[in-house]
C-alpha atoms as a PDB file:
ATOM      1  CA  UNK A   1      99.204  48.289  66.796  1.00  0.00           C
ATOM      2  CA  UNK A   2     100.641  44.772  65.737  1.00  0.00           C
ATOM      3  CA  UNK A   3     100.331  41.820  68.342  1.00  0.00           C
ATOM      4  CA  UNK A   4     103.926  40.107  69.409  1.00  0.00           C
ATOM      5  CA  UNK A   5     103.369  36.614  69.586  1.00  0.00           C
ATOM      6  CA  UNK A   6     105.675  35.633  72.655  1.00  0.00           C
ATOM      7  CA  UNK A   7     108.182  33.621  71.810  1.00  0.00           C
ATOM      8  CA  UNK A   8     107.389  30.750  73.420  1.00  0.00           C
ATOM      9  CA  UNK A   9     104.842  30.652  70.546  1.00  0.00           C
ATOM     10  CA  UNK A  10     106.356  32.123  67.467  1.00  0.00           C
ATOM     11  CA  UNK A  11     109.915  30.682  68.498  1.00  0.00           C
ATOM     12  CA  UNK A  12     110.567  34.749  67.929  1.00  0.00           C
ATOM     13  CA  UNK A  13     111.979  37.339  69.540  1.00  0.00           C
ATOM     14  CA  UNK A  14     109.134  38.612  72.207  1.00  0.00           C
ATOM     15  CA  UNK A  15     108.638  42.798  72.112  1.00  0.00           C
ATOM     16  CA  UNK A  16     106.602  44.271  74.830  1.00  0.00           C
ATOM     17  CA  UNK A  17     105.547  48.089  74.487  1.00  0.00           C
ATOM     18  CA  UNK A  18     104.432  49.649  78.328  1.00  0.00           C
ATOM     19  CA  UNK A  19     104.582  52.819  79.421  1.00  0.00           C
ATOM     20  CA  UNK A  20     106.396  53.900  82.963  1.00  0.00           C
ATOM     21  CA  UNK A  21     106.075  56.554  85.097  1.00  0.00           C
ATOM     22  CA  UNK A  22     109.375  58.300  86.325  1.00  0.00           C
ATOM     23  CA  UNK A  23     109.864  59.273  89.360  1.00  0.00           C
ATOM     24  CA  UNK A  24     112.366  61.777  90.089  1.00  0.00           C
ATOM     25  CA  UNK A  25     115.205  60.947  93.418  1.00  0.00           C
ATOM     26  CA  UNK A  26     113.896  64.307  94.666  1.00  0.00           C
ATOM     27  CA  UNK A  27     112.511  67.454  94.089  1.00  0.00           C
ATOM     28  CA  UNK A  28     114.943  69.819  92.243  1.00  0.00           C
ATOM     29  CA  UNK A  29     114.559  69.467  88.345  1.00  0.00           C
ATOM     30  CA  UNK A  30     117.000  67.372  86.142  1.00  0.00           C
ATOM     31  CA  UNK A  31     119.195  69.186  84.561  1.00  0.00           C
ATOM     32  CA  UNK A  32     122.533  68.866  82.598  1.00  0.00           C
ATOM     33  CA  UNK A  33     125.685  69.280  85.039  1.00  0.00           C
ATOM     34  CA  UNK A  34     129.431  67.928  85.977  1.00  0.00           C
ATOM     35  CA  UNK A  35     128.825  66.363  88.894  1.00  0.00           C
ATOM     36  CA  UNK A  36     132.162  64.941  90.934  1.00  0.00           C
ATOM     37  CA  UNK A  37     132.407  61.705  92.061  1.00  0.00           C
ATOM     38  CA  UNK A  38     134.673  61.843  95.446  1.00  0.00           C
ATOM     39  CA  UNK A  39     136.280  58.302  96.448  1.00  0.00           C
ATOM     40  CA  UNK A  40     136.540  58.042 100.457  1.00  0.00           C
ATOM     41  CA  UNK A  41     137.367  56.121 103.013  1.00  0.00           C
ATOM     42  CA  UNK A  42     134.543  56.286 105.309  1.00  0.00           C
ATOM     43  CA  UNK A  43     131.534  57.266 103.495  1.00  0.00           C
ATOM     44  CA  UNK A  44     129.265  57.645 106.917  1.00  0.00           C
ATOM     45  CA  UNK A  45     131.917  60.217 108.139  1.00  0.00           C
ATOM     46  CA  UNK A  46     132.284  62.136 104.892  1.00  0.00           C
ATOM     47  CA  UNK A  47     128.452  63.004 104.394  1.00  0.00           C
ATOM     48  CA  UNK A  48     129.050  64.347 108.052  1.00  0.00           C
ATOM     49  CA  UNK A  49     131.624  66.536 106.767  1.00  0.00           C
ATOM     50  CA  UNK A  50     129.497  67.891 103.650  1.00  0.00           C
ATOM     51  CA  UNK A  51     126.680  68.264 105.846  1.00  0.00           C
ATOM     52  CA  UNK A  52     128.581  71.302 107.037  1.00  0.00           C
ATOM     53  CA  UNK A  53     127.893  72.324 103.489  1.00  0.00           C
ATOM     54  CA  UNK A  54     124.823  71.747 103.434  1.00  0.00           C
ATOM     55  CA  UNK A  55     124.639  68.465 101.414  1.00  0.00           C
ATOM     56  CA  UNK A  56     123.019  65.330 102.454  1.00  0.00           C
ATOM     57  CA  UNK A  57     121.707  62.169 100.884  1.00  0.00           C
ATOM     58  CA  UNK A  58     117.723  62.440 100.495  1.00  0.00           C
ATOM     59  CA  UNK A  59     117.613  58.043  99.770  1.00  0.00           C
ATOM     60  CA  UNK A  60     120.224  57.514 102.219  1.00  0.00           C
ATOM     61  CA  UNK A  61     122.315  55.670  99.532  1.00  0.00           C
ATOM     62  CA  UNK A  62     123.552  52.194  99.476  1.00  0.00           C
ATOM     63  CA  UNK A  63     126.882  51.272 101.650  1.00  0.00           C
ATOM     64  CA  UNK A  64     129.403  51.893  99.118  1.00  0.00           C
ATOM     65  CA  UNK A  65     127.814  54.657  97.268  1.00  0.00           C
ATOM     66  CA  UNK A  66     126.083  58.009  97.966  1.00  0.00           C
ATOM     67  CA  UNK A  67     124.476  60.733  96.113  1.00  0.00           C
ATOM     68  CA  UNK A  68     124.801  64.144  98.109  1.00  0.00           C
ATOM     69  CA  UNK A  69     122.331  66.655  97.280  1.00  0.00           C
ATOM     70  CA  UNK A  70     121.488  70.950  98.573  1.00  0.00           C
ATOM     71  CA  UNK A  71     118.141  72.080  98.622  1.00  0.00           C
ATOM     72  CA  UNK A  72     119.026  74.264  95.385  1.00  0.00           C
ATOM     73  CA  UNK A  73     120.316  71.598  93.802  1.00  0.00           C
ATOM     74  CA  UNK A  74     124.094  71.104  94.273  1.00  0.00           C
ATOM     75  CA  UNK A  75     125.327  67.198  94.271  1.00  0.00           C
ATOM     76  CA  UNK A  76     128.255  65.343  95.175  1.00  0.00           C
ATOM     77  CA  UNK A  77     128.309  61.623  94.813  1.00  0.00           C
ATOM     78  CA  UNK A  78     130.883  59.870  97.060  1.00  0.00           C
ATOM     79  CA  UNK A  79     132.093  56.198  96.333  1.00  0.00           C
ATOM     80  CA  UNK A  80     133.867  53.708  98.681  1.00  0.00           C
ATOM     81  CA  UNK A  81     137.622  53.763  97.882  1.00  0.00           C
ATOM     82  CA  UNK A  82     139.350  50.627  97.072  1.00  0.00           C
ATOM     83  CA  UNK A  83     141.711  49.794  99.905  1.00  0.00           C
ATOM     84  CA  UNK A  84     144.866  51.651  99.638  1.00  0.00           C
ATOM     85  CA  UNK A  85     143.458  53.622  96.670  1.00  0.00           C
ATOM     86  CA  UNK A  86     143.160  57.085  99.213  1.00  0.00           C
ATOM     87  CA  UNK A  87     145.230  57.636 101.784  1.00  0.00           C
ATOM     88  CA  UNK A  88     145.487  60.894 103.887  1.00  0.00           C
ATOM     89  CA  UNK A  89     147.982  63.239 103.235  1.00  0.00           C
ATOM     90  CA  UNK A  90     148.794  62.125 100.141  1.00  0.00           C
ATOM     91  CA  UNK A  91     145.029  62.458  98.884  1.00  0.00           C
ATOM     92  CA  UNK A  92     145.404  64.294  94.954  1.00  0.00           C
ATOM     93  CA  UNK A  93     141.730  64.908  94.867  1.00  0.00           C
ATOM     94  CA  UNK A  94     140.514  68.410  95.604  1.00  0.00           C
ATOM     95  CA  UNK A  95     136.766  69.857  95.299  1.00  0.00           C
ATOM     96  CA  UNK A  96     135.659  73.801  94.661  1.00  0.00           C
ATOM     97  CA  UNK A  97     132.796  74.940  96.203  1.00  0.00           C
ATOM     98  CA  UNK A  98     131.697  78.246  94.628  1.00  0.00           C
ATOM     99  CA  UNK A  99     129.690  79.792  97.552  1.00  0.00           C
ATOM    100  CA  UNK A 100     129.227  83.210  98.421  1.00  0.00           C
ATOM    101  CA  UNK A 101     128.413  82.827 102.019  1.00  0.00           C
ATOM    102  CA  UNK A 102     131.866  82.476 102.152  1.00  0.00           C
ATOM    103  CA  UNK A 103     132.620  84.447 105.452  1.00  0.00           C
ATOM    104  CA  UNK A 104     129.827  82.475 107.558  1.00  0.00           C
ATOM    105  CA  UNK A 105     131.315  78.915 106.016  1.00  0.00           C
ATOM    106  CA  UNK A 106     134.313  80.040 107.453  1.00  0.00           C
ATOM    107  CA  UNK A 107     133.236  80.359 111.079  1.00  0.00           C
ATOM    108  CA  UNK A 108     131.495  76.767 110.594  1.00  0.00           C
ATOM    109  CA  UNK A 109     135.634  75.759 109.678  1.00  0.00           C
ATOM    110  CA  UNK A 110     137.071  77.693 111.701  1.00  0.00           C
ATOM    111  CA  UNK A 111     139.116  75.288 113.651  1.00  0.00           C
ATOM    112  CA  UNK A 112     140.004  73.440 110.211  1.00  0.00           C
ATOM    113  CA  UNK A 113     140.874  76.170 107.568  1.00  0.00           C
ATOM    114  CA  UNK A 114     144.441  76.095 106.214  1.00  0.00           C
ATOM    115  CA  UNK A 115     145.661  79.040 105.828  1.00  0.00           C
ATOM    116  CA  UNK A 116     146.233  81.191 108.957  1.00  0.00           C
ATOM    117  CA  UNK A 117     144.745  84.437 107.793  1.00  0.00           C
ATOM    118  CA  UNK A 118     141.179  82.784 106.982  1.00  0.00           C
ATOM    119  CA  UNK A 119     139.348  83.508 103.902  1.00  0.00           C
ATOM    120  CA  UNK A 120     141.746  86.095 101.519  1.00  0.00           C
ATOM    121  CA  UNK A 121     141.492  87.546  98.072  1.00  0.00           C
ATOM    122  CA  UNK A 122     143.607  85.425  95.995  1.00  0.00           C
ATOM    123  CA  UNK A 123     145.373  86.530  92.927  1.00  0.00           C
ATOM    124  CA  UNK A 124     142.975  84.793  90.436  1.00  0.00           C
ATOM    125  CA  UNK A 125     139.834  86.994  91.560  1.00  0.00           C
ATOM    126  CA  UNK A 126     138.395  84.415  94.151  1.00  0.00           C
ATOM    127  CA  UNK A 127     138.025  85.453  97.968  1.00  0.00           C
ATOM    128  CA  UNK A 128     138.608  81.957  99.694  1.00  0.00           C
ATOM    129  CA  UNK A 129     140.100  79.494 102.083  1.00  0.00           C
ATOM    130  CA  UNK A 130     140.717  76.150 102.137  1.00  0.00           C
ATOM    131  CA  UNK A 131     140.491  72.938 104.494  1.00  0.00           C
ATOM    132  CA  UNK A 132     141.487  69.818 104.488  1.00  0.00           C
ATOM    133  CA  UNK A 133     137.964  67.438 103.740  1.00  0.00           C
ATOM    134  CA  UNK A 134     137.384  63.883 104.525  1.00  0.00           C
ATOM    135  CA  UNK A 135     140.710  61.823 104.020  1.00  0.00           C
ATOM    136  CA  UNK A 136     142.705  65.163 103.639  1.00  0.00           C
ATOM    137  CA  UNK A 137     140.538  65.861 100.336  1.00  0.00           C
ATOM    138  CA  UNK A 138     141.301  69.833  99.768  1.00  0.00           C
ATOM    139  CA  UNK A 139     138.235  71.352  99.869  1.00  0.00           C
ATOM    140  CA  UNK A 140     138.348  74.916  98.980  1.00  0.00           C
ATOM    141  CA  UNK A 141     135.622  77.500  99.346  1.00  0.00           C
ATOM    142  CA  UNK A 142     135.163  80.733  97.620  1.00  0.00           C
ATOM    143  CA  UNK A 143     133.647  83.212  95.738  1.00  0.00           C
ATOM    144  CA  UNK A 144     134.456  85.836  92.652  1.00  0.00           C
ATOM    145  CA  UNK A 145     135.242  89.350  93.689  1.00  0.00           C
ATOM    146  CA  UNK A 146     134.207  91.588  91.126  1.00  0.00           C
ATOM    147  CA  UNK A 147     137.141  94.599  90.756  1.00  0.00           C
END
């Protein structure tokens, strides 16, 4: 291996070879995915609402930024909203949550879910409901019925 002469010497550019160790955020294993990024109001209150789903943040996150993970490997990342940027009941941002404990999520949101007959079959092959999430975020939760 060549020796870099730093640059205070050589009046070069200085090059420095090391080797790291990685540490992986947690203990799932990486893998390529589409993960959404949710902006909110109130990021405290919002991991309290996916906690219902299971979700939490393993590093407990920074203020204005959190990564929400499952123990089979899930994520959601929610960022603090610029000021006026979300505002409930107009909210255009919706999440699916393909689940197929669908009938026991529903008793957890009971009290919340949208439409009044609970979890249905819909028309495009998913048994659902929906709920209104943090800062009126639709949140729907479902599963594919096979015919």
């Amino acid at each position: 291996m060549k020796h870099h002469t730093p640059p205070e010497q050589s009046g070069g550019v200085f090059c420095a070879f090391f080797h790291a160790k990685v540490t992986v955020m947690s203990d799932f294993e990486a893998r390529t995915a589409v993960i959404a990024i949710l902006p909110v109001n109130d990021i405290p209150q919002a991991e309290q609402f996916f906690a219902l789903l299971g979700f939490s943040a393993p590093d407990g996150g920074v203020s204005e930024y959190r990564i929400l993970q499952t123990p089979d490997g899930a994520e959601l990342h929610l960022t603090q909203a610029v000021a006026g940027w979300v505002e409930a009941g107009r909210n255009p941002f919706g999440l699916y949550f393909r689940r197929p404990d669908v009938d026991a999520l529903a008793q957890v949101f009971a009290d919340q879910i949208i439409e009044k007959e609970g979890p249905s079959l819909k028309p495009w092959g998913m048994y659902e409901f929906a709920v209104n999430g943090p800062d009126d975020v639709l949140v729907r939760i479902g599963w594919p019925v096979r015919a």
